[in-house]
C-alpha atoms as a PDB file:
ATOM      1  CA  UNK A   1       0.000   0.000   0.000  1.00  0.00           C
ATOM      2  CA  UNK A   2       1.413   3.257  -0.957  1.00  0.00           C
ATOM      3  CA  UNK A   3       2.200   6.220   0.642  1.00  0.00           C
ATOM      4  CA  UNK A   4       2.016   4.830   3.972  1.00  0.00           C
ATOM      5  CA  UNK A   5       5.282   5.620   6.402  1.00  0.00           C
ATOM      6  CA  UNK A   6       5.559   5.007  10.185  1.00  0.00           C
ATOM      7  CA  UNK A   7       8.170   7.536  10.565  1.00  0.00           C
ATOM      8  CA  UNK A   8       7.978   9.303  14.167  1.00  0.00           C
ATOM      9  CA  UNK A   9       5.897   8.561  16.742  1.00  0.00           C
ATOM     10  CA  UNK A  10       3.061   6.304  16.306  1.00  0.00           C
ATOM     11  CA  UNK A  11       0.154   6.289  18.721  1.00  0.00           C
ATOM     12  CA  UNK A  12      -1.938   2.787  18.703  1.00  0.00           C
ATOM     13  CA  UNK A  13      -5.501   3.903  19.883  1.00  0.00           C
ATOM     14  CA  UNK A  14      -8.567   1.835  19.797  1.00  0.00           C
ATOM     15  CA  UNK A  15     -12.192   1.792  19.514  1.00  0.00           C
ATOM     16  CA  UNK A  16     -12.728   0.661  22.989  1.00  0.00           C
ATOM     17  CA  UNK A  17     -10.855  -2.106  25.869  1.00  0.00           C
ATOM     18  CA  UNK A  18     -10.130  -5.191  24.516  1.00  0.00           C
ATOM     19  CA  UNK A  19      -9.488  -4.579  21.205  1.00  0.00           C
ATOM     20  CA  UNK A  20      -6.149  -6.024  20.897  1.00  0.00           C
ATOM     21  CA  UNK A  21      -3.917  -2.666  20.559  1.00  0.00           C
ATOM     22  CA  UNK A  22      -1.509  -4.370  22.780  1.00  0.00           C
ATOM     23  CA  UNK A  23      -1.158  -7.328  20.433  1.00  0.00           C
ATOM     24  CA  UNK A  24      -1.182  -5.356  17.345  1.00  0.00           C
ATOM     25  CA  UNK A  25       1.410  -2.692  18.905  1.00  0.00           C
ATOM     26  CA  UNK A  26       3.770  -5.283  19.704  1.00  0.00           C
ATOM     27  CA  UNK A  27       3.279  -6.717  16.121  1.00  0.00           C
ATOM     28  CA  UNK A  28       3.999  -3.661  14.135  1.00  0.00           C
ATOM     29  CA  UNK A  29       7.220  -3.116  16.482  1.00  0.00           C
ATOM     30  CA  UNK A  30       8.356  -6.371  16.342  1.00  0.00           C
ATOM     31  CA  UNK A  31       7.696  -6.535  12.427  1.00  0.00           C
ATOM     32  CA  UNK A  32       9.551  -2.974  11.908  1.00  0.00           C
ATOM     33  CA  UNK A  33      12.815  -3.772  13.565  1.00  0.00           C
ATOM     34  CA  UNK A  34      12.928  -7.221  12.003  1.00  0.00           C
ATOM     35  CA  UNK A  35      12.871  -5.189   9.090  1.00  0.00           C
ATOM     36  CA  UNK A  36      15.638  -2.906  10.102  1.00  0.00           C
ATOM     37  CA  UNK A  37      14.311   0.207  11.542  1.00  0.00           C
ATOM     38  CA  UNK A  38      15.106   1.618  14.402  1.00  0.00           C
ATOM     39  CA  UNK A  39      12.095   1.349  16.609  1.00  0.00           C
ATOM     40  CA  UNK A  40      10.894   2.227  20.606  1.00  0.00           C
ATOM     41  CA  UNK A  41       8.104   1.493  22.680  1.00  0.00           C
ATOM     42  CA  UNK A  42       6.211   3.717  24.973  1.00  0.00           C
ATOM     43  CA  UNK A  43       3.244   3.220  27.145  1.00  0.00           C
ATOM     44  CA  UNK A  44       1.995   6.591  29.350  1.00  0.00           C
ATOM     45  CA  UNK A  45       0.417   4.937  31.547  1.00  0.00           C
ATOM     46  CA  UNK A  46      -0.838   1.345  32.294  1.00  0.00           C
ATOM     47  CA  UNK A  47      -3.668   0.881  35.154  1.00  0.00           C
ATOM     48  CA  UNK A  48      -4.791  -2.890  36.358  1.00  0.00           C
ATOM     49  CA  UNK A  49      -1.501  -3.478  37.063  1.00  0.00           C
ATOM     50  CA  UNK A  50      -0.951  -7.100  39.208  1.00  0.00           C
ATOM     51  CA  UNK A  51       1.365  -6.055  42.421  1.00  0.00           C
ATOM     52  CA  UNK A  52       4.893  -7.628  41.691  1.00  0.00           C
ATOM     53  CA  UNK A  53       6.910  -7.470  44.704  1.00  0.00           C
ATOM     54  CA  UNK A  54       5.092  -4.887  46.117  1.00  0.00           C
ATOM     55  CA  UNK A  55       5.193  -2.726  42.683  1.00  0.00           C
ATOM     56  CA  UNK A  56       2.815  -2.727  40.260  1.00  0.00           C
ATOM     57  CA  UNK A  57       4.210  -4.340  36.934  1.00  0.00           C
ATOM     58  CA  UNK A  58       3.094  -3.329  33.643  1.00  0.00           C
ATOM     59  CA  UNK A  59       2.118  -6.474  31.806  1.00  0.00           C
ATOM     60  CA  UNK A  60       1.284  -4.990  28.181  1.00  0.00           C
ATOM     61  CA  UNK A  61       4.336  -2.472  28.202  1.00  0.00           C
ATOM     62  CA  UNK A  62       6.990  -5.554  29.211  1.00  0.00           C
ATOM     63  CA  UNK A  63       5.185  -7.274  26.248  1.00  0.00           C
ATOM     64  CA  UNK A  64       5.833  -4.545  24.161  1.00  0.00           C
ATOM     65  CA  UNK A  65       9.784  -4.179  25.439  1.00  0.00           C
ATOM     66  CA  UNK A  66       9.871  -8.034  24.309  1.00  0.00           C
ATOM     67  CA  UNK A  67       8.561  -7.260  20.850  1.00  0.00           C
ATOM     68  CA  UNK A  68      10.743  -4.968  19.850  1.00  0.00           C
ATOM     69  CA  UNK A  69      13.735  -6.201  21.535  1.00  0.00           C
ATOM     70  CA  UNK A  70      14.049  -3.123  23.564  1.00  0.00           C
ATOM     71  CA  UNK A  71      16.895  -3.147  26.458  1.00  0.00           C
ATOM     72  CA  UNK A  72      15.580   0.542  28.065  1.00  0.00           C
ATOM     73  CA  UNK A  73      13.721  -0.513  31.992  1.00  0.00           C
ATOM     74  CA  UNK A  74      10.174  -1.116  31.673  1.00  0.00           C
ATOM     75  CA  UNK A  75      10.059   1.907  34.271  1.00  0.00           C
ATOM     76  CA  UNK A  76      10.980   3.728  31.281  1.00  0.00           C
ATOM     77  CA  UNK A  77       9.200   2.621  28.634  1.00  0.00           C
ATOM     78  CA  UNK A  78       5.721   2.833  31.133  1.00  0.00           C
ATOM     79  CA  UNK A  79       6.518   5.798  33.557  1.00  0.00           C
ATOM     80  CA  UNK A  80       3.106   5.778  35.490  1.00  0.00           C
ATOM     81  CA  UNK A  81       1.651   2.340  37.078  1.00  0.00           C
ATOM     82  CA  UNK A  82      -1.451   1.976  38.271  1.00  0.00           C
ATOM     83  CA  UNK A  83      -3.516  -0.701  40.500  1.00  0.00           C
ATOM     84  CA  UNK A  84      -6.961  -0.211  39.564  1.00  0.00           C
ATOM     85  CA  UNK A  85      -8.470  -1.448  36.658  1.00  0.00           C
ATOM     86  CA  UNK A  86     -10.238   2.194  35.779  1.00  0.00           C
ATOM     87  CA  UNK A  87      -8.967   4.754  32.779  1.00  0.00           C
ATOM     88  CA  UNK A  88      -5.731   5.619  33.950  1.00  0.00           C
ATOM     89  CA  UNK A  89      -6.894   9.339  34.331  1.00  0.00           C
ATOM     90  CA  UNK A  90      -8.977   7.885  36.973  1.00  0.00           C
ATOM     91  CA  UNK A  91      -7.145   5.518  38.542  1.00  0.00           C
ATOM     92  CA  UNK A  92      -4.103   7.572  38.880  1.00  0.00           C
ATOM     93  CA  UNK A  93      -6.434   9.939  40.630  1.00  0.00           C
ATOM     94  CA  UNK A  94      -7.950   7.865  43.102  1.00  0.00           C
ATOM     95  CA  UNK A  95      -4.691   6.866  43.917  1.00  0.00           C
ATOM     96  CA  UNK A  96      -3.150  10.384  44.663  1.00  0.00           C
ATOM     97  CA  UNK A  97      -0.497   9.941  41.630  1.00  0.00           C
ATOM     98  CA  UNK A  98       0.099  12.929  39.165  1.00  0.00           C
ATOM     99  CA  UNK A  99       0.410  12.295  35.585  1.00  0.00           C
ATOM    100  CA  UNK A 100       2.978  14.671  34.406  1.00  0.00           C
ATOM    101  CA  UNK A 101       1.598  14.630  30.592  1.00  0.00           C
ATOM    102  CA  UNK A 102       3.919  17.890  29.266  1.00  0.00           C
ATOM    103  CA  UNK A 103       7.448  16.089  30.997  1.00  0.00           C
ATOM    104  CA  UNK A 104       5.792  12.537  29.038  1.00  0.00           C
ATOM    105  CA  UNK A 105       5.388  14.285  25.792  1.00  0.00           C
ATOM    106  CA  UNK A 106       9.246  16.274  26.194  1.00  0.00           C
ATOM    107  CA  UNK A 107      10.397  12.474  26.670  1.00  0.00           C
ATOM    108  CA  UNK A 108       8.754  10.830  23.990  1.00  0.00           C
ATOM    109  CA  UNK A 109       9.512  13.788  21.056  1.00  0.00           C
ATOM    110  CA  UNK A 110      13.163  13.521  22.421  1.00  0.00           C
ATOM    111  CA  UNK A 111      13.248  10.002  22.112  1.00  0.00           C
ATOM    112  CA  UNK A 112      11.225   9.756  18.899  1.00  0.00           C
ATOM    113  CA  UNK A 113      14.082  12.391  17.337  1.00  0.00           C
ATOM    114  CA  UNK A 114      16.736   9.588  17.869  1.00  0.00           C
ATOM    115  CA  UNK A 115      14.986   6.709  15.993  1.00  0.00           C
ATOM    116  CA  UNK A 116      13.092   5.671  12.864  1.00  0.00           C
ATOM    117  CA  UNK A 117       9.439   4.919  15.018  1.00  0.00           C
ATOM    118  CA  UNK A 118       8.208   5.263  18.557  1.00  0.00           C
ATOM    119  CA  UNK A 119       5.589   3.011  18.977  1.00  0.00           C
ATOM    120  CA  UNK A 120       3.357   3.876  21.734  1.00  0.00           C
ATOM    121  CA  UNK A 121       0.204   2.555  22.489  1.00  0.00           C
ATOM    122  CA  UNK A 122      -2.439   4.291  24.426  1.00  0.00           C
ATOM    123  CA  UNK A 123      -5.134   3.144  26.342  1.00  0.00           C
ATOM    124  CA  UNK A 124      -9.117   2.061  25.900  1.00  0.00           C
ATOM    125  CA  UNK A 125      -9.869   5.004  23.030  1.00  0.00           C
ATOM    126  CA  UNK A 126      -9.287   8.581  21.952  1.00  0.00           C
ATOM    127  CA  UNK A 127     -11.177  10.438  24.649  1.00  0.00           C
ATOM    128  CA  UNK A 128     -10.427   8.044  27.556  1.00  0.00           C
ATOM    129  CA  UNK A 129      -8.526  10.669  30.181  1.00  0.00           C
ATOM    130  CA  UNK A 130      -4.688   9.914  30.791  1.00  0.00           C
ATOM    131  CA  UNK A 131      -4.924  12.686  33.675  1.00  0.00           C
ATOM    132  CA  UNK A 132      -7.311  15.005  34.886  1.00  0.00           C
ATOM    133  CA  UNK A 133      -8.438  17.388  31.958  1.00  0.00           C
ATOM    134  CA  UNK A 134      -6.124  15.379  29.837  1.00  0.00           C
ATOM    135  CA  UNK A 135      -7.657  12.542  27.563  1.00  0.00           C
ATOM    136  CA  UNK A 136      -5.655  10.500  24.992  1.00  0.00           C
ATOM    137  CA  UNK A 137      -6.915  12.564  22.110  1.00  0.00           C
ATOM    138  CA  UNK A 138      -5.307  15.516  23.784  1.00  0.00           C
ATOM    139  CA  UNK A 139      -1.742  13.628  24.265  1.00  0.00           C
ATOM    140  CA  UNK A 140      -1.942  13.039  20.474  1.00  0.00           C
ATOM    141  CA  UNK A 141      -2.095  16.334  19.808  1.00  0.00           C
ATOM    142  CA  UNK A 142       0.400  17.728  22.120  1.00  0.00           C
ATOM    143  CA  UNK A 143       2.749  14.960  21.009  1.00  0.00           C
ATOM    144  CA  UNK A 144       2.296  15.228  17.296  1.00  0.00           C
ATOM    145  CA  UNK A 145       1.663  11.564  17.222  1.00  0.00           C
ATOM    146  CA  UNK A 146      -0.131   9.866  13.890  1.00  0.00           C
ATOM    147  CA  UNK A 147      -3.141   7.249  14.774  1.00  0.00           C
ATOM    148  CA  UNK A 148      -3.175   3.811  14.435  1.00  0.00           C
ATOM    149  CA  UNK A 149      -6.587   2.656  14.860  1.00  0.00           C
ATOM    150  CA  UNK A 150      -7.307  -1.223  15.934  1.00  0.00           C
ATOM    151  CA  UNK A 151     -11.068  -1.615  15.538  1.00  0.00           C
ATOM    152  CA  UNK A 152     -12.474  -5.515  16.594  1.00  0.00           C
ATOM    153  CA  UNK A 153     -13.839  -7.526  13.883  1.00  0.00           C
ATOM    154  CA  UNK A 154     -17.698  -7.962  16.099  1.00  0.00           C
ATOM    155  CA  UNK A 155     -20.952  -6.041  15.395  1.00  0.00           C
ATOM    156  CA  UNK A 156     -21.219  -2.660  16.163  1.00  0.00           C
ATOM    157  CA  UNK A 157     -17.622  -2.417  15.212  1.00  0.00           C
ATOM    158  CA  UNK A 158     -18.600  -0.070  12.099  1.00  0.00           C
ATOM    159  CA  UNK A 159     -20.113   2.209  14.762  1.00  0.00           C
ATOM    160  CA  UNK A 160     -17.106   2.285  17.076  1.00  0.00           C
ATOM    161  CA  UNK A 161     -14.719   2.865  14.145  1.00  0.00           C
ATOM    162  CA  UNK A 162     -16.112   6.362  12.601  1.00  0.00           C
ATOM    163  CA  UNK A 163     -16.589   8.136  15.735  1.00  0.00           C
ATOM    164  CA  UNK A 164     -13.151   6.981  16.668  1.00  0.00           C
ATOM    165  CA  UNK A 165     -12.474   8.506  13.188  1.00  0.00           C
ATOM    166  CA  UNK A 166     -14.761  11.802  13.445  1.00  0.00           C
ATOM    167  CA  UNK A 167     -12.619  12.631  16.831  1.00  0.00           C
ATOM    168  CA  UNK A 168      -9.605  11.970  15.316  1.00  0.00           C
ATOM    169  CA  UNK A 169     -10.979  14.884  12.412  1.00  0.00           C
ATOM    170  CA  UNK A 170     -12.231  16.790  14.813  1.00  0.00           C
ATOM    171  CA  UNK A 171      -8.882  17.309  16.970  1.00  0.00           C
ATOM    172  CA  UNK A 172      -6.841  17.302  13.463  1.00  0.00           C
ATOM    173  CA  UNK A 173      -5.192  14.033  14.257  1.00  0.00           C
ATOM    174  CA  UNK A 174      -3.410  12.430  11.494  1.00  0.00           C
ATOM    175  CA  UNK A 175      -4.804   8.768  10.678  1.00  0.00           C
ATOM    176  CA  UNK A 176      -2.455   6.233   9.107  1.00  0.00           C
ATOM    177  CA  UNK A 177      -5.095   3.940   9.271  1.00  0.00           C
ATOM    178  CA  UNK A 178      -7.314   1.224  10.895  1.00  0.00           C
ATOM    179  CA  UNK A 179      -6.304  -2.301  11.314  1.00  0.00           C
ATOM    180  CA  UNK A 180      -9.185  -4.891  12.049  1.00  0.00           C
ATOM    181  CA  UNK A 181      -8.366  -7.397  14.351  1.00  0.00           C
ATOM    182  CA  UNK A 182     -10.365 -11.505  15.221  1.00  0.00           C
ATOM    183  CA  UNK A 183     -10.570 -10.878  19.055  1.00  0.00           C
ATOM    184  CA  UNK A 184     -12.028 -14.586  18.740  1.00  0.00           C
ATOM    185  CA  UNK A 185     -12.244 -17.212  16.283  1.00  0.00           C
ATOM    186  CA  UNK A 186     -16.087 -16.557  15.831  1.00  0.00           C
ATOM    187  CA  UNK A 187     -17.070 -15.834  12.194  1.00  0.00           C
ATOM    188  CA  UNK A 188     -20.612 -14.575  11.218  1.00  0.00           C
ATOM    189  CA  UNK A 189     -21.868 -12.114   8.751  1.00  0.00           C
ATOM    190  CA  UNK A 190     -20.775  -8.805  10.694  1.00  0.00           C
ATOM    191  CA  UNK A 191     -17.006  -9.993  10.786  1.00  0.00           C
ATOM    192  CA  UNK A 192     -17.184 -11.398   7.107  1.00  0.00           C
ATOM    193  CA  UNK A 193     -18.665  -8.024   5.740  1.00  0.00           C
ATOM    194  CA  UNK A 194     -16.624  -5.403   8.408  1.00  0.00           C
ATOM    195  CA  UNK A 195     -13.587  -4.499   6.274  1.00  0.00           C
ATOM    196  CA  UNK A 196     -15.717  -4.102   2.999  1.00  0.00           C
ATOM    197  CA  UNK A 197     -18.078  -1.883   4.896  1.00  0.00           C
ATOM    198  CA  UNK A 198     -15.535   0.466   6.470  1.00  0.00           C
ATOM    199  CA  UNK A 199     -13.314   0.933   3.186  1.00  0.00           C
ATOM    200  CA  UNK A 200     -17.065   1.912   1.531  1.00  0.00           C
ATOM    201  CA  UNK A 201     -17.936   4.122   5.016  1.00  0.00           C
ATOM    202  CA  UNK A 202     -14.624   5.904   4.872  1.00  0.00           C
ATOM    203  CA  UNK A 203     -11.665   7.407   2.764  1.00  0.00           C
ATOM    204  CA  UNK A 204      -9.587   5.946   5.858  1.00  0.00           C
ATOM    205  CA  UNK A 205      -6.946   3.236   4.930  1.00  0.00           C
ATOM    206  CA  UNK A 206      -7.783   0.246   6.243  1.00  0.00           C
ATOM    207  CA  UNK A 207      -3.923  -0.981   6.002  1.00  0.00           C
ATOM    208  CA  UNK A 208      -5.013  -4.976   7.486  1.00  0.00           C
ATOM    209  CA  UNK A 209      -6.737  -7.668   8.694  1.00  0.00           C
ATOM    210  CA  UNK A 210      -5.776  -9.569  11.151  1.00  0.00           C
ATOM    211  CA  UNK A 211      -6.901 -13.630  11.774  1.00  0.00           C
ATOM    212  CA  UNK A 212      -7.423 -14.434  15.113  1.00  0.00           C
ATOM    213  CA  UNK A 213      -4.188 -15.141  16.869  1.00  0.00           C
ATOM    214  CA  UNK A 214      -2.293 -13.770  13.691  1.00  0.00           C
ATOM    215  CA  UNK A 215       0.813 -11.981  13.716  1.00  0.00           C
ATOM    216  CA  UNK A 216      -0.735  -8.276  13.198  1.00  0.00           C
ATOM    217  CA  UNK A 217       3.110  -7.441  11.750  1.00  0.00           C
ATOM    218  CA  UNK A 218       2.589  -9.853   8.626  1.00  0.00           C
ATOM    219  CA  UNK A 219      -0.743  -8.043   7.457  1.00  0.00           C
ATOM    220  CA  UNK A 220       0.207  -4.748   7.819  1.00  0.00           C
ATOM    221  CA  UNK A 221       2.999  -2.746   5.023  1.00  0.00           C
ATOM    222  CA  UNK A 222       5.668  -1.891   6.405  1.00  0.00           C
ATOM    223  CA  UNK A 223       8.149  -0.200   4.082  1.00  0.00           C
ATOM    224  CA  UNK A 224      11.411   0.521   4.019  1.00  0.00           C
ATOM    225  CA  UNK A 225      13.150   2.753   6.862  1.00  0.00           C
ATOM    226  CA  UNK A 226      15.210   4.806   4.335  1.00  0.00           C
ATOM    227  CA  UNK A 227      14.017   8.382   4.245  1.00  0.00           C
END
C-alpha cells in the first residue's frame, strides 16, 4: 500500500478495551525492527496493574519491550503504574499519583528524534482521560503523534470505528489507518462483511486484517526505513 510511512511517533488507539492494541502494537514493532528500523516502545500509563513485589508491573508495556527487543527498563518505557483497573486518568487519581503529561510528551519527542518509530500505544480510546483534563486525544495532539486505529472484527464495530475517526478529524489528528483485528475465532456475517463496509464508510486506509491469533506485523505494510 502506498504512501504509507511510520516515521515518528506512532500512537496505537482503539475503539474501545479489549481490542487487541496491545497485540497489534507489539506486532507492528516487532515486524519494523525485524525489518531494520530503528524502533521504541512507549506506554503513558498502564492501570490494572498485578502487584509484583510490592510494585505494580506493567504487563502490556513488558510485552511490548519483548517485541521490539528493547533493552531501556520497563520503568521507562511505562513511567506511570497503576492498581486499579479504571482509565488511567482515573485511577491515577484515586490513587493520589500525578500524571505529568507535558514532561511525558518532552520524553517521547526527544526520544522519537533519535529513531526511525516510537511506537506507543495508548489506552481504551481517543477520549479516555490519561490525567485530569487530559484525555488521549489531547496527548496526540500535544505529542504530534499519527493514529493507528485497531477496531475488533464484532458487530457494532462499524459504529465504534467512525466516531473513533470523526474525533480523530475533529482534533486534526493524522490517521495512518485502521487495522481490524479476530478478538475470537467466531465468524458470522458482521465480521465477514466489516472491512468491505468500512473501506465503503470511509476514505480511511484500512492498512489490514488480522486472523485471530495472527501476527498483526505480517498483514500490515511496512516499508522501508530509508528516508
Amino acid at each position: 500500500m502506498s504512501g504509507i510511512s511510520w516515521r515518528g511517533a506512532v500512537l496505537v488507539t482503539g475503539t474501545d478495551t479489549g481490542v487487541g492494541k496491545t497485540w497489534v502494537a507489539c506486532g507492528l514493532a516487532r515486524a519494523l525492527t525485524d525489518e531494520g528500523w530503528i524502533v521504541a516502545v512507549r506506554k503513558p500509563a498502564e492501570s490494572g496493574c498485578e502487584l509484583v513485589d510490592g510494585e505494580p508491573f506493567p504487563e502490556d508495556a513488558a510485552a511490548l519491550r519483548t517485541a521490539s527487543g528493547s533493552v531501556e527498563p520497563v520503568e521507562d518505557i511505562c513511567a506511570v503504574r497503576l492498581v486499579e483497573a479504571l482509565a488511567p486518568g482515573i485511577a491515577a487519581e484515586r490513587a493520589g499519583v500525578t500524571v505529568d503529561v507535558d514532561a511525558i510528551v518532552a520524553d517521547y519527542r526527544a526520544r522519537a528524534g533519535e529513531l526511525d518509530c516510537l511506537v506507543v500505544e495508548g489506552a481504551g480510546g481517543l477520549l479516555v482521560p490519561l490525567a485530569t483534563g487530559v484525555s488521549y486525544a489531547d496527548f496526540g495532539v500535544q505529542l504530534g503523534a499519527r493514529l493507528l486505529v485497531v477496531t475488533a472484527a464484532k458487530l457494532g464495530a462499524i459504529n465504534h470505528t467512525l466516531l473513533t475517526l470523526e474525533v480523530a478529524r475533529a482534533r486534526g489528528l493524522d490517521v495512518i489507518g485502521v487495522v481490524v483485528n479476530h478478538v475470537t475465532e467466531q465468524e458470522d456475517l458482521a465480521t465477514q462483511t466489516l472491512v468491505a463496509s468500512l473501506r465503503d464508510l470511509t476514505d480511511v486506509p484500512i492498512l489490514g486484517e488480522v486472523p485471530h491469533g495472527g501476527d498483526p506485523g505480517a498483514h500490515l505494510p511496512l516499508g522501508s526505513p530509508a528516508p
